[in-house]
N, C-alpha and C. Protein backbone atom coordinates (compact mmCIF):
# COMPACT_ATOMS: atom_id res chain seq x y z
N UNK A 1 -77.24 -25.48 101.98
CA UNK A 1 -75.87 -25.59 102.44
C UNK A 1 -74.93 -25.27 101.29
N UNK A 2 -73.87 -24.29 101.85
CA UNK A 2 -72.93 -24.30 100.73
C UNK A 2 -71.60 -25.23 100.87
N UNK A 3 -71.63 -25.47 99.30
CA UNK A 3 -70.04 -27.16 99.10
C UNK A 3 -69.11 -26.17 99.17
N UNK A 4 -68.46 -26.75 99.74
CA UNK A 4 -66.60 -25.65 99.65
C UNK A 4 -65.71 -27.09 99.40
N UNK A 5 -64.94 -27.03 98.23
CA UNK A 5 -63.72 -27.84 98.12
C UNK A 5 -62.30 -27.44 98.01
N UNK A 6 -61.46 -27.57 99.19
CA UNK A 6 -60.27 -27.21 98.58
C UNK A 6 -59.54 -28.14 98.36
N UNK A 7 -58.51 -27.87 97.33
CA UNK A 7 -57.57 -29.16 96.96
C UNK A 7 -55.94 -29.03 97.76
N UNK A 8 -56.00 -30.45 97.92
CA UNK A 8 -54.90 -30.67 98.78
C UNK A 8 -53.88 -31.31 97.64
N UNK A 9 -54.33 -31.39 96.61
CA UNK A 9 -53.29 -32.35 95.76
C UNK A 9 -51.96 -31.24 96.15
N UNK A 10 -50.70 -32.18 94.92
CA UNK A 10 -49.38 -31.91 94.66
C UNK A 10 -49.36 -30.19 94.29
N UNK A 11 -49.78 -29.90 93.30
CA UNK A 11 -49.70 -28.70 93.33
C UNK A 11 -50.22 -27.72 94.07
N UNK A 12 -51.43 -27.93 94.22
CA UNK A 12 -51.79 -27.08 95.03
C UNK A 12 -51.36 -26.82 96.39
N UNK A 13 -50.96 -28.36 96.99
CA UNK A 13 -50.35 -28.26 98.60
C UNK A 13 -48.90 -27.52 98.84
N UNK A 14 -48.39 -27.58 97.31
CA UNK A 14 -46.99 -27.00 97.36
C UNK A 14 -47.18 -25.36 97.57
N UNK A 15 -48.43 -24.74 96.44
CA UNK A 15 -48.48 -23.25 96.56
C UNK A 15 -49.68 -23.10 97.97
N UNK A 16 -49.83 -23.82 98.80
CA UNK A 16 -50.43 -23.93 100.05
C UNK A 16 -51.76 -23.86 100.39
N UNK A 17 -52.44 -25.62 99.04
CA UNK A 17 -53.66 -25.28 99.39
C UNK A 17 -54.40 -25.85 100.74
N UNK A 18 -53.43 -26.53 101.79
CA UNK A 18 -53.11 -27.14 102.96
C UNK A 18 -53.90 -26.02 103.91
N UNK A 19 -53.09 -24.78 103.89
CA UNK A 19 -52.84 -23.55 104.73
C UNK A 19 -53.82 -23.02 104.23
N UNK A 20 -54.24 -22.94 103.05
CA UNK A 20 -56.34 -22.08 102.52
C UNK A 20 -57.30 -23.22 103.40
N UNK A 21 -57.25 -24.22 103.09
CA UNK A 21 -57.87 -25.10 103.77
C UNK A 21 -58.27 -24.93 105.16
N UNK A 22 -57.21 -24.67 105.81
CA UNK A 22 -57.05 -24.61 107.20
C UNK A 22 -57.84 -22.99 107.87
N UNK A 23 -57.28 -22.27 106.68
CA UNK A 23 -58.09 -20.81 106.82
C UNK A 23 -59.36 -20.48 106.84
N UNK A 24 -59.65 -21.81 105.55
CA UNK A 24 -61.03 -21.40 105.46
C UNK A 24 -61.85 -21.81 106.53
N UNK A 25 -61.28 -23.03 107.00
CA UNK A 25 -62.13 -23.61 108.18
C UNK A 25 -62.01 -23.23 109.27
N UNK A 26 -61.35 -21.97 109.81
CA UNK A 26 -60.93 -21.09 110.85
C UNK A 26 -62.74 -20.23 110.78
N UNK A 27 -62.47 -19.50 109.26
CA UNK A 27 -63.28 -18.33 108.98
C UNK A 27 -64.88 -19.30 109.27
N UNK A 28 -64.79 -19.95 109.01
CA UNK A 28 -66.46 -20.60 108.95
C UNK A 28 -66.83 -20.62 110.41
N UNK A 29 -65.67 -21.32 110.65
CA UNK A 29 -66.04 -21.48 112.44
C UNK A 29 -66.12 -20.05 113.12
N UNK A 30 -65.72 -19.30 113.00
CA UNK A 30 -65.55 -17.69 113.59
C UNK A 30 -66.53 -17.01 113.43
N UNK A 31 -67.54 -17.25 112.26
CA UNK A 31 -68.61 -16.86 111.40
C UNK A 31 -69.69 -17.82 111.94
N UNK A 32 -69.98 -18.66 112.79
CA UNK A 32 -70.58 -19.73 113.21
C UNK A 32 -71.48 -20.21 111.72
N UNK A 33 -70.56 -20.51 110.99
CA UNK A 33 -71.27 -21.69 109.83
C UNK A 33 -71.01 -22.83 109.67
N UNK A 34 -70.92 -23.38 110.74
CA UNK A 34 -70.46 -24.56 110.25
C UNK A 34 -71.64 -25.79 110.13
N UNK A 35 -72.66 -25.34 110.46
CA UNK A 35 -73.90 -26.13 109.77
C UNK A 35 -74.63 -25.57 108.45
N UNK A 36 -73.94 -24.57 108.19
CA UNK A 36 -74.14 -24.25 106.83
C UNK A 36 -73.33 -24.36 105.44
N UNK A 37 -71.86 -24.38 105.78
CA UNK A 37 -71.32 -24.70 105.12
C UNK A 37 -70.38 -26.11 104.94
N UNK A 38 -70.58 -26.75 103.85
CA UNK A 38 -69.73 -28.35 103.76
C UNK A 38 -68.46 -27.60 103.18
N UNK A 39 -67.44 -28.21 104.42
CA UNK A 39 -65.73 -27.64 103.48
C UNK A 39 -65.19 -29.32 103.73
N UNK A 40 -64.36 -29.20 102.69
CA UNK A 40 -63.76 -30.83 102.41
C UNK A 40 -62.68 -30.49 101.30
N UNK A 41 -61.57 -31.70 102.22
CA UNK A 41 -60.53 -31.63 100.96
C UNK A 41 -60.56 -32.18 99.58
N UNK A 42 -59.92 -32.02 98.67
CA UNK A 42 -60.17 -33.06 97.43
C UNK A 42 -58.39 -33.05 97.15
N UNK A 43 -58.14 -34.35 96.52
CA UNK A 43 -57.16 -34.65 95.96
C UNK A 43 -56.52 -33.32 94.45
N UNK A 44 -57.90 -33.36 93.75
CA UNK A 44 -57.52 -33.10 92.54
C UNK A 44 -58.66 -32.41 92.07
N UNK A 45 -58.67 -31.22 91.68
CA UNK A 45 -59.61 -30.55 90.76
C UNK A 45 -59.61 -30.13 89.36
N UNK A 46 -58.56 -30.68 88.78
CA UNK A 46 -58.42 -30.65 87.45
C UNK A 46 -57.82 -29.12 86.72
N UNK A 47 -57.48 -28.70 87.44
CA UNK A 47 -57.24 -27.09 87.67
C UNK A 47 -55.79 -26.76 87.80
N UNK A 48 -54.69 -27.98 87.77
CA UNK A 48 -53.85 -27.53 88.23
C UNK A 48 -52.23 -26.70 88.08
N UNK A 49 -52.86 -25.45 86.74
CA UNK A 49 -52.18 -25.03 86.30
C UNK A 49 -52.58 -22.99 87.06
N UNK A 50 -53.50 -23.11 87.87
CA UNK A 50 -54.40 -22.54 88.64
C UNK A 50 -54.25 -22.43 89.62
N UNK A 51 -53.51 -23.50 90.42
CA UNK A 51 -53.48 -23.74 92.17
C UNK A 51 -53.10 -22.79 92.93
N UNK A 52 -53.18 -22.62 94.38
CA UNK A 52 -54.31 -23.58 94.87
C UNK A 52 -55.50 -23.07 94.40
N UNK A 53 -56.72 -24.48 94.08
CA UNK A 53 -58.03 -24.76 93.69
C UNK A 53 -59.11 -24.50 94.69
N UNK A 54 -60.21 -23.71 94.54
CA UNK A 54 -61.27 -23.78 95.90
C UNK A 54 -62.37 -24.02 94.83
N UNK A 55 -63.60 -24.51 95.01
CA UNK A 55 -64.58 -24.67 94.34
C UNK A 55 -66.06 -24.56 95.29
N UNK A 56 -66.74 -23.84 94.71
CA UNK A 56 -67.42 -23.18 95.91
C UNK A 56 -69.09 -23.74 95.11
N UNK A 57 -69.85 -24.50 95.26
CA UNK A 57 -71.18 -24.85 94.77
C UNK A 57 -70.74 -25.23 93.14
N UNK A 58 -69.69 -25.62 93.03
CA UNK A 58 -69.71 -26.15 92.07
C UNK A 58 -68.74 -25.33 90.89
N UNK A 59 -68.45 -23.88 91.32
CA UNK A 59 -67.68 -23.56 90.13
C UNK A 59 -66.33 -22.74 90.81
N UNK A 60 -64.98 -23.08 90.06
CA UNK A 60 -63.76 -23.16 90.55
C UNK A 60 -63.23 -22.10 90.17
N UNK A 61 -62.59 -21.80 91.60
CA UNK A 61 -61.63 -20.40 91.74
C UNK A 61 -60.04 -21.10 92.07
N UNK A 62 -59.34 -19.90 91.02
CA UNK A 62 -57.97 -20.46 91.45
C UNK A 62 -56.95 -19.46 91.62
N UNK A 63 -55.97 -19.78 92.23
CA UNK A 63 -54.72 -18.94 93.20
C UNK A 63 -55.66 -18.28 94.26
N UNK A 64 -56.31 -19.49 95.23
CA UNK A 64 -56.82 -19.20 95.72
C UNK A 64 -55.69 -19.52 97.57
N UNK A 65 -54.82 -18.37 97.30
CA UNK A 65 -53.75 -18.78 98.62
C UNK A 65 -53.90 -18.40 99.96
N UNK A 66 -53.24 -19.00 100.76
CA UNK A 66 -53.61 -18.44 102.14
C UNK A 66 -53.84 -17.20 102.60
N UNK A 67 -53.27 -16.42 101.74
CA UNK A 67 -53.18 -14.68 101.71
C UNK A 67 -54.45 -14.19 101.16
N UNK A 68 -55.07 -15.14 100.64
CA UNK A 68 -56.07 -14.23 99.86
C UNK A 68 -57.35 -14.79 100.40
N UNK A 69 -57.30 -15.92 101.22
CA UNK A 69 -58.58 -16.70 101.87
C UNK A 69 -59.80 -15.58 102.16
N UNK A 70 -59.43 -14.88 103.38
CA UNK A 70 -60.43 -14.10 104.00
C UNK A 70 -61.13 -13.27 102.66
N UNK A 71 -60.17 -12.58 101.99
CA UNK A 71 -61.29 -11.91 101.35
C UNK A 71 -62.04 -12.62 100.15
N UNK A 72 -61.83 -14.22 99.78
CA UNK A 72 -62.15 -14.59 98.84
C UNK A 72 -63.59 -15.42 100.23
N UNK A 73 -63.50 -15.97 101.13
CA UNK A 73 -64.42 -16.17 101.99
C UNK A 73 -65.35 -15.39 101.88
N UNK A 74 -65.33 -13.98 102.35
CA UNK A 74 -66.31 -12.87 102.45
C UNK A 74 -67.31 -12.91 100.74
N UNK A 75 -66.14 -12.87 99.69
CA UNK A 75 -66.88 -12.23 98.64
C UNK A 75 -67.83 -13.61 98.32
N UNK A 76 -67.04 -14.88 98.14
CA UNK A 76 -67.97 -15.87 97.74
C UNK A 76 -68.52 -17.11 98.25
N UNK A 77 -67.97 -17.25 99.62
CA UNK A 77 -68.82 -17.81 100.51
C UNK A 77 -69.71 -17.56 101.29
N UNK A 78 -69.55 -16.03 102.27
CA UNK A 78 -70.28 -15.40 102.91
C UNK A 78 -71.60 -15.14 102.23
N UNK A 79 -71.79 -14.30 101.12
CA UNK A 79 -72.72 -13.85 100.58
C UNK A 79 -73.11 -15.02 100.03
N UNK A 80 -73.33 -16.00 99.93
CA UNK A 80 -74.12 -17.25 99.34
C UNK A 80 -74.85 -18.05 100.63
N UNK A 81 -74.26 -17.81 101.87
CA UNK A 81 -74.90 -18.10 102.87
C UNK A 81 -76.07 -16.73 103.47
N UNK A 82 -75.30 -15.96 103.05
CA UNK A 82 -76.57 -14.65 103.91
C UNK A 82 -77.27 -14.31 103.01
């Protein structure tokens, strides 16, 4: 299973890590992964000069915005599941 974390903290929710969140869990479901992939919010990723934060099996991507979800889905979530 792949971990997906996005952060909902202060900064990140301001540059809309709310709205990646929401994207990403669109794309999983559309992609029928959702028994493959764990997505969950986190407060804080320590990142937050970076935001919004996604952290994908453990290592963290940042300005990771609603605009850029899908293709950051494809490159590093998709291919870790297929």
């Amino acid at each position: 299973m792949v971990s997906v974390k996005c952060c909902v903290g202060s900064s990140c929710h301001i540059r809309g890590g709310a709205k990646t969140l929401k994207a990403l869990n669109t794309l999983i479901a559309e992609n029928n992964l959702t028994g493959k992939v764990d997505l969950a919010a986190d407060l804080c990723l320590d990142n937050c000069i970076q935001a919004p934060n996604v952290v994908v099996d453990g290592e963290v991507f940042g300005g990771i915005t609603p605009d850029k979800a899908e293709a950051f889905f494809a490159e590093h979530i998709l291919k870790r599941v297929k």
